[in-house]
Protein backbone atom coordinates (compact mmCIF):
# COMPACT_ATOMS: atom_id res chain seq x y z
CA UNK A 1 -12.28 19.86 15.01
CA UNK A 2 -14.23 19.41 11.62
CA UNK A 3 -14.24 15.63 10.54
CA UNK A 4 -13.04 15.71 6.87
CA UNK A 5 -15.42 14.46 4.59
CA UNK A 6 -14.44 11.17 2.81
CA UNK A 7 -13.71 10.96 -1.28
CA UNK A 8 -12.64 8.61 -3.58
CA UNK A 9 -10.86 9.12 -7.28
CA UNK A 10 -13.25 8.97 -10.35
CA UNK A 11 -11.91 5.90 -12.43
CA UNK A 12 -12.70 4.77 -16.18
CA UNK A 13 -16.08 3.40 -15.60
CA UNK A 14 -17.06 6.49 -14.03
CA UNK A 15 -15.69 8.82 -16.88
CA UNK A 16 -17.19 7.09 -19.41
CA UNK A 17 -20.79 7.52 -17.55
CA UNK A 18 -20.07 11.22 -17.34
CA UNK A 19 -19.00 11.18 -21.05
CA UNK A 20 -22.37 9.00 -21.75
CA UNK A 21 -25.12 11.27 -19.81
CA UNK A 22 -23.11 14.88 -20.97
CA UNK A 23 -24.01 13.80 -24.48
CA UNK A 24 -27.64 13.05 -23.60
CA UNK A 25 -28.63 16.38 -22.30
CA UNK A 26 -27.77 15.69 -18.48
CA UNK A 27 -27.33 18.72 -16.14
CA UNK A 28 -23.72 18.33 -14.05
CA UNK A 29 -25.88 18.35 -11.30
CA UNK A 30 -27.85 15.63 -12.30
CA UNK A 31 -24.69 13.56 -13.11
CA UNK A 32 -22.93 14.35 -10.13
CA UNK A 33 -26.32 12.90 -8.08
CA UNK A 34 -26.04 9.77 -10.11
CA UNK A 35 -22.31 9.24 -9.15
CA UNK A 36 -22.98 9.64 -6.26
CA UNK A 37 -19.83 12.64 -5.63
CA UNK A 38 -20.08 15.99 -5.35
CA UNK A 39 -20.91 18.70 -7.81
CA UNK A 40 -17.93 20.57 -7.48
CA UNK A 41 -16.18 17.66 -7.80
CA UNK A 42 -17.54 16.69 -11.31
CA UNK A 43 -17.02 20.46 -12.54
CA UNK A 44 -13.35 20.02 -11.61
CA UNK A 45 -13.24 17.03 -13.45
CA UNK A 46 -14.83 17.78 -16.59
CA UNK A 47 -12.80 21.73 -16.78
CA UNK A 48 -9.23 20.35 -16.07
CA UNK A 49 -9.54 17.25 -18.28
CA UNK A 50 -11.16 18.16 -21.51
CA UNK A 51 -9.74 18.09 -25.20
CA UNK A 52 -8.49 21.56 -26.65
CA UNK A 53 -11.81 21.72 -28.58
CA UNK A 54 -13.96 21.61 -25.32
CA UNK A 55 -15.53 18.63 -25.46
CA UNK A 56 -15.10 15.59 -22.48
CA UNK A 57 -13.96 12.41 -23.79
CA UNK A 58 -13.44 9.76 -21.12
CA UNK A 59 -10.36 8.36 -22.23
CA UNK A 60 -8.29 11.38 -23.06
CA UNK A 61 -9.92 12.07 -19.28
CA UNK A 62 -8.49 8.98 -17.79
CA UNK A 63 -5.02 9.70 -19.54
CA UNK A 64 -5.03 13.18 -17.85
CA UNK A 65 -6.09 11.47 -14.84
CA UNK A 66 -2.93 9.06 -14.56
CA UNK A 67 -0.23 11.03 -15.71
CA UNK A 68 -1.00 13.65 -13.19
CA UNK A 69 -0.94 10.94 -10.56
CA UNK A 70 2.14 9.37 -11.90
CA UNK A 71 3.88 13.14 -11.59
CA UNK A 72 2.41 13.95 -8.25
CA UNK A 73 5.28 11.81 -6.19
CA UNK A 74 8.89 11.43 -6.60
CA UNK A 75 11.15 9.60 -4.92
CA UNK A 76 12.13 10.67 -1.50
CA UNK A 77 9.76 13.51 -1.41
CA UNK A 78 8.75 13.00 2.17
CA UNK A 79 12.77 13.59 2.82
CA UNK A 80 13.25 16.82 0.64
CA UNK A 81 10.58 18.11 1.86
CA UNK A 82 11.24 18.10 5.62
CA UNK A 83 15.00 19.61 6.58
CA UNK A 84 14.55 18.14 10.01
CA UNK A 85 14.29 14.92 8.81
CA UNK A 86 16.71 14.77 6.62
CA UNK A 87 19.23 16.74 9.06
CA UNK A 88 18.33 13.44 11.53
CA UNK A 89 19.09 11.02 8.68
CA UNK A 90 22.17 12.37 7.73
CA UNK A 91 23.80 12.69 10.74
CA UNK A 92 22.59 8.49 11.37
CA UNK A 93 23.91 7.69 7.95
CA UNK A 94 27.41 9.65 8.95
CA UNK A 95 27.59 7.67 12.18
CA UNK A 96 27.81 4.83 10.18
CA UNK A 97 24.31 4.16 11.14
CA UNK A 98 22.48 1.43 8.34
CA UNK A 99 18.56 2.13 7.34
CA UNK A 100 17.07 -0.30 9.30
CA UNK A 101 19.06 1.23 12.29
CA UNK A 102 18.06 4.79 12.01
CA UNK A 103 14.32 3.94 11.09
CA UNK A 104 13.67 1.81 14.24
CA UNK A 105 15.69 3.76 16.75
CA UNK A 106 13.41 7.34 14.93
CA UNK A 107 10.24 5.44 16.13
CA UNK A 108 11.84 3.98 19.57
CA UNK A 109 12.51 7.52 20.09
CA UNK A 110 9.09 8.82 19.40
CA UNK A 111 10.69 11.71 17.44
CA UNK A 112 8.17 13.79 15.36
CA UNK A 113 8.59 12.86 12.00
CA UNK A 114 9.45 8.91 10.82
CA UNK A 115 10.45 6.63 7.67
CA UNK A 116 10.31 3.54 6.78
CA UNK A 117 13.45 1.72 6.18
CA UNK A 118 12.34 1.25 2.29
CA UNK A 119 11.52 4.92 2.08
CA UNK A 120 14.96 6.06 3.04
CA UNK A 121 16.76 3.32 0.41
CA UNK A 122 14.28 4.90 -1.81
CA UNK A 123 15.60 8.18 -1.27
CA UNK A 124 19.25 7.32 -1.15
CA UNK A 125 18.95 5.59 -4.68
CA UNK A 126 17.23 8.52 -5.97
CA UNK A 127 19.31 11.79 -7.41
CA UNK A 128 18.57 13.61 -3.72
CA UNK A 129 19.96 11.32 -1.85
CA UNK A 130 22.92 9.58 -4.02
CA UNK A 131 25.47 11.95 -2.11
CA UNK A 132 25.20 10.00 1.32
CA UNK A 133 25.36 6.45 -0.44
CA UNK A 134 28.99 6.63 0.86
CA UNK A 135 28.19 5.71 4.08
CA UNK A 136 26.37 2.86 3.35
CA UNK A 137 28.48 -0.59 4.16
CA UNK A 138 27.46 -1.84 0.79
CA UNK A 139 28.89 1.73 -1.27
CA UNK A 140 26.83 -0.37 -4.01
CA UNK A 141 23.26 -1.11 -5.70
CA UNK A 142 23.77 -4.32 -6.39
CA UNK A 143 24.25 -7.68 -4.03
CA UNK A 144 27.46 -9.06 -5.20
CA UNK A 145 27.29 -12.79 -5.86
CA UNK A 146 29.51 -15.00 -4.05
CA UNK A 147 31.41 -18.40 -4.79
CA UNK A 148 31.02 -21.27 -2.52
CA UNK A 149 33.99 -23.81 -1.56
CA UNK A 150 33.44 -26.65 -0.23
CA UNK A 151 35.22 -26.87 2.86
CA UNK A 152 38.03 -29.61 3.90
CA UNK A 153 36.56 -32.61 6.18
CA UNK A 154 39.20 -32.99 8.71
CA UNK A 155 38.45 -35.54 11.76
CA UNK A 156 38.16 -33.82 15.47
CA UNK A 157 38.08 -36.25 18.19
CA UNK A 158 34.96 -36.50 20.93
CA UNK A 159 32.70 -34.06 19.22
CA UNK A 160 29.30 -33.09 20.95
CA UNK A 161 26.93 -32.09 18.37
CA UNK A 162 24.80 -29.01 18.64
CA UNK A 163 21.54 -30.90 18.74
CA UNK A 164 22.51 -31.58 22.79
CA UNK A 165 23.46 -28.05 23.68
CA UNK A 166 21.66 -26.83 26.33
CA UNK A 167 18.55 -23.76 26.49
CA UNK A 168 17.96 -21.88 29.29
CA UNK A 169 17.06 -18.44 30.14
CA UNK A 170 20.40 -17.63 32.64
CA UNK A 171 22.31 -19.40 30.00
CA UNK A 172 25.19 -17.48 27.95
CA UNK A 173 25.59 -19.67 24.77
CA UNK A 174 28.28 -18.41 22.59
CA UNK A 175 29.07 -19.11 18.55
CA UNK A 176 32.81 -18.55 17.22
CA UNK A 177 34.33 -18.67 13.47
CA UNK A 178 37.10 -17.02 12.11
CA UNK A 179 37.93 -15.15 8.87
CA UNK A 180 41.14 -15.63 6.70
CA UNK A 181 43.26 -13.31 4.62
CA UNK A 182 43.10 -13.79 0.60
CA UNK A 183 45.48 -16.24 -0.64
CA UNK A 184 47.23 -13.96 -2.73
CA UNK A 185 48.31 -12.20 0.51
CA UNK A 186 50.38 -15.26 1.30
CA UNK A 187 50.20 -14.56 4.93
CA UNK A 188 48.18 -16.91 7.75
CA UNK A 189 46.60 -14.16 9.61
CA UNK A 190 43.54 -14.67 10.64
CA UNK A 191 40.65 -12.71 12.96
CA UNK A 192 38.96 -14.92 15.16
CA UNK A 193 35.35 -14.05 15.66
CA UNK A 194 33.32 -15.01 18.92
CA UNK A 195 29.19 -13.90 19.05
CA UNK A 196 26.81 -13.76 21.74
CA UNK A 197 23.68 -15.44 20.77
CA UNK A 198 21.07 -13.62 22.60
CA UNK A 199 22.89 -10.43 23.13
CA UNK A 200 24.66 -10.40 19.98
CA UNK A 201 27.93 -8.66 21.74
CA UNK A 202 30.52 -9.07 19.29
CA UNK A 203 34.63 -9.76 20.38
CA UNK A 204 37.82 -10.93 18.68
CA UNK A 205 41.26 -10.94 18.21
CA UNK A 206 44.04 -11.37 15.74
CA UNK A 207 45.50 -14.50 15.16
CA UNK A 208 49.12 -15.13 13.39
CA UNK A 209 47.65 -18.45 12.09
CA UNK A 210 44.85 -21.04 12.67
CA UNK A 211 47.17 -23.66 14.35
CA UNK A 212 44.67 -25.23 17.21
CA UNK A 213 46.89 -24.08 20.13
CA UNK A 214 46.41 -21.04 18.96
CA UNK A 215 42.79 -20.98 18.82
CA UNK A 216 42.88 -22.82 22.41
CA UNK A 217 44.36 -19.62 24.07
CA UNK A 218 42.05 -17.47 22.21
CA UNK A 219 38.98 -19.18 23.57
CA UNK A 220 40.68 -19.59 27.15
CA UNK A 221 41.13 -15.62 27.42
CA UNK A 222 37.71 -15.15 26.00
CA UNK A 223 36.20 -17.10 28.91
CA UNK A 224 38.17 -15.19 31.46
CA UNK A 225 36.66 -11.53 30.23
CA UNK A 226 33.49 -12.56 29.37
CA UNK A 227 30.24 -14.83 30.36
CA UNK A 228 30.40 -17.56 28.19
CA UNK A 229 28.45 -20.88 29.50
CA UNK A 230 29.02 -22.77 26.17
CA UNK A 231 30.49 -21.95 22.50
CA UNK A 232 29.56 -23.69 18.72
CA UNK A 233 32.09 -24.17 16.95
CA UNK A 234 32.45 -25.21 13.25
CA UNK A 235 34.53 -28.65 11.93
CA UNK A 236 37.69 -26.86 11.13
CA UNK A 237 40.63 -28.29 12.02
CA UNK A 238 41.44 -25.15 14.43
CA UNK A 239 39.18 -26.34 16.77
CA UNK A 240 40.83 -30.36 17.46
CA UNK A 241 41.55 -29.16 20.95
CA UNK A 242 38.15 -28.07 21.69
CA UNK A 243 38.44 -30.49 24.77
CA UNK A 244 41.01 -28.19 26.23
CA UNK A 245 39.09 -24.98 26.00
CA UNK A 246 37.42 -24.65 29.22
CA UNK A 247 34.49 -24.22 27.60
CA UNK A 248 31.67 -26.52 26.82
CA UNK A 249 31.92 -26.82 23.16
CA UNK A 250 29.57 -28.03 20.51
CA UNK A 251 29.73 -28.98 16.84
CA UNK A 252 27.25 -27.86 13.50
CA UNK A 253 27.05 -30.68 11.14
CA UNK A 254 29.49 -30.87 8.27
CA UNK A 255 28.99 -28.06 5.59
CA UNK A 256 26.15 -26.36 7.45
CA UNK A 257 27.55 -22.78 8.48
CA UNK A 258 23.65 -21.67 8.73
CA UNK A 259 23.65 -23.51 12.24
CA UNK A 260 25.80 -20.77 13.90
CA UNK A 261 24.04 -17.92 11.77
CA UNK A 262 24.74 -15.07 14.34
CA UNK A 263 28.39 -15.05 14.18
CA UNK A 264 28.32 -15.85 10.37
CA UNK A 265 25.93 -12.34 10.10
CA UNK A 266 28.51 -10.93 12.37
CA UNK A 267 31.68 -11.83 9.84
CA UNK A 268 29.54 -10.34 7.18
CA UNK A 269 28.57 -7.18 9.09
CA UNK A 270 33.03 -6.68 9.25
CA UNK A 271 33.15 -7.83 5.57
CA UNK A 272 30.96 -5.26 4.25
CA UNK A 273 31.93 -2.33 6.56
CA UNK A 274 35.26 -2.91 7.03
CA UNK A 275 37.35 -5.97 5.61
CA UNK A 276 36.46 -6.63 1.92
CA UNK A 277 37.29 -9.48 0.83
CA UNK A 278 40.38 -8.63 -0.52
CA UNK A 279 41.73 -7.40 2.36
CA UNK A 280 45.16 -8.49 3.65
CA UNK A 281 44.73 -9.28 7.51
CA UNK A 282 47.88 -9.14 8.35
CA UNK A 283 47.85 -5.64 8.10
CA UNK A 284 45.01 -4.52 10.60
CA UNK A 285 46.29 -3.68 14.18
CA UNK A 286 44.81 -4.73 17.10
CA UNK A 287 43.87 -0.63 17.58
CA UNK A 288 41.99 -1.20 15.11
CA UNK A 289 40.90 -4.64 15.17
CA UNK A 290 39.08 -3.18 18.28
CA UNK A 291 37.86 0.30 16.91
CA UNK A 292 35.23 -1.71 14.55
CA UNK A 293 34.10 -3.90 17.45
CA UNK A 294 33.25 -0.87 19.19
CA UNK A 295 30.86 -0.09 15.87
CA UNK A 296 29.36 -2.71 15.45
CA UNK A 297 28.67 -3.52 19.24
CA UNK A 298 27.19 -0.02 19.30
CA UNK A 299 25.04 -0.21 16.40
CA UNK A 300 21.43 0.00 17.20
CA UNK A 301 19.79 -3.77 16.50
CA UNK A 302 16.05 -4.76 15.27
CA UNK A 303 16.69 -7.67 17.01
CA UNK A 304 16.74 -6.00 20.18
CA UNK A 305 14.50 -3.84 19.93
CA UNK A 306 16.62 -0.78 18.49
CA UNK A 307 19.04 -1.21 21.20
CA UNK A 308 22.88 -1.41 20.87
CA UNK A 309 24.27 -4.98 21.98
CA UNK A 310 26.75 -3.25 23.83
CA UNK A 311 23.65 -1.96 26.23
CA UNK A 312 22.15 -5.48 26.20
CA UNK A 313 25.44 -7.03 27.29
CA UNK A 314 25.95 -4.60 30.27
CA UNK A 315 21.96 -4.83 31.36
CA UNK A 316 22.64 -9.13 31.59
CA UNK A 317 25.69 -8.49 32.85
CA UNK A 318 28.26 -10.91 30.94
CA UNK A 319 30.89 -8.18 30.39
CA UNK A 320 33.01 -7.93 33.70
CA UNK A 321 33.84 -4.07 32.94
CA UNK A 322 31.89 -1.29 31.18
CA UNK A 323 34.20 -0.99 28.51
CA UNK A 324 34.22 -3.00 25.10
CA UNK A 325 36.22 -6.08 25.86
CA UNK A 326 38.67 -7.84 23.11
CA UNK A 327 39.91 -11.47 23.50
């Protein structure tokens, strides 16, 4: 195969030499020799970038020069131009598939053609691809900013703090939380949320309120269905019978959510895609409840390594059945 011969762009400095040595009598030849490019490449230049009255100017050159360059790409042109690709994007994005998802599971795949996760946001901001924006668990283009409360201090009795959790490689640590309905719902329902630290296998159940016997049995049938060596809890008062759980619990310090940051990801991951919010709780079965586990358990994860955490789960075998468990 022929090796392609290298190039590089003429810039100012080199326009205004051509300008310079044209008006002294220079050959092209000669010019192109002392740039050091190719003849043909200087005859280009000087026919497709001169004023109406035929002569060269360097600066009416150079502002030929950069809005053709500035015109040459458009947003998402990789995309349009390739059906294939875009047929293999759309169908991701209709699965409910995010960017970063379909991007690293294209290359994991070695499939022909790739993009870069800020390629395809490119392209779905731009008029080609503002259609499929739907699909997106945002549906916006804008972060929406968020007020913090300061949580309640409430006392819970004999609390080991997280710094003295155990590590180990054939360990199955755990991290739980729970969202709340809006308080304009005026109900108590509540989804408890348990995540898997290293396989980020998501669970969960309804709750009719966050009364600590009823967060007890929730973690007590969690432990029977699934691996779960130890659990991190937060200082809510729904966890004052942690000593009862069966479970060797553990405690973040006071106002520091970022300590359990998997299953706070995890709440945000149901917030965005399915439970805004406004959303009344109350109102979400159990059906369904464990429809959008099965999602989000099957979504394909950077983290590991553009594999769902569903597979993950099943390959270090803390899920007792092949089938997405709920608590």
């Amino acid at each position: 195969m022929r090796k392609r011969k290298s190039f590089r762009h003429l810039n100012y400095h080199d326009r205004d030499r051509i300008e310079a040595l044209w008006l002294r009598g220079h050959t092209k030849v000669e010019i192109a020799r002392v740039l050091k490019v190719n003849k043909s490449t200087l005859s280009r230049e000087m026919n497709r970038r001169k004023r109406k009255n035929g002569v060269y100017d360097a600066a009416t050159a150079q502002l030929k020069a950069l809005v053709k360059r500035s015109n040459s790409k458009y947003q998402g042109m990789k995309i349009q131009a390739d059906p294939e690709l875009k047929a293999y994007l759309v169908a991701g994005l209709i699965k409910l598939r995010s960017p970063n998802e379909i991007s690293g599971r294209m290359k994991r795949e070695r499939q022909p053609f790739y993009v870069s996760t800020d390629a395809l946001y490119k392209w779905l901001y731009s008029i080609y691809g503002q259609r499929y924006c739907r699909y997106l668990c945002t549906r916006r283009y804008r972060k929406k900013s968020q007020r913090r409360e300061t949580p309640k201090r409430e006392m819970i009795p004999n609390k080991v703090s997280i710094r003295e959790r155990p590590r180990g490689i054939h360990l199955h640590p755990w991290e739980w939380d729970a969202m709340v309905s809006p308080k304009k719902a005026k109900t108590t329902a509540s989804i408890a949320v348990a995540c898997a630290i290293k396989e980020k296998y998501l669970s969960g159940t309804k709750l009719d309120n966050l009364k600590p016997k009823n967060t007890k049995q929730a973690v007590q049938r969690a432990s029977k269905k699934v691996q779960m060596d130890s659990i991190t809890l937060d200082n809510g008062i729904e966890n004052r019978l942690h000593e009862k759980f069966g479970v060797a619990a553990y405690f973040c310090d006071p106002h520091s959510p970022w300590q359990k940051p998997h299953v706070e990801n995890s709440i945000g991951l149901l917030r965005r895609w399915f439970f805004p919010k406004k959303t009344d709780l109350s109102k979400v079965t159990k059906e369904e409840l464990q429809m959008y586990f099965d999602v989000l358990n099957h979504k394909y994860r950077k983290s590991l390594n553009y594999r769902s955490a569903y597979e993950v789960a099943l390959e270090r075998g803390i899920l007792k059945t092949k089938s997405c468990i709920s608590l």
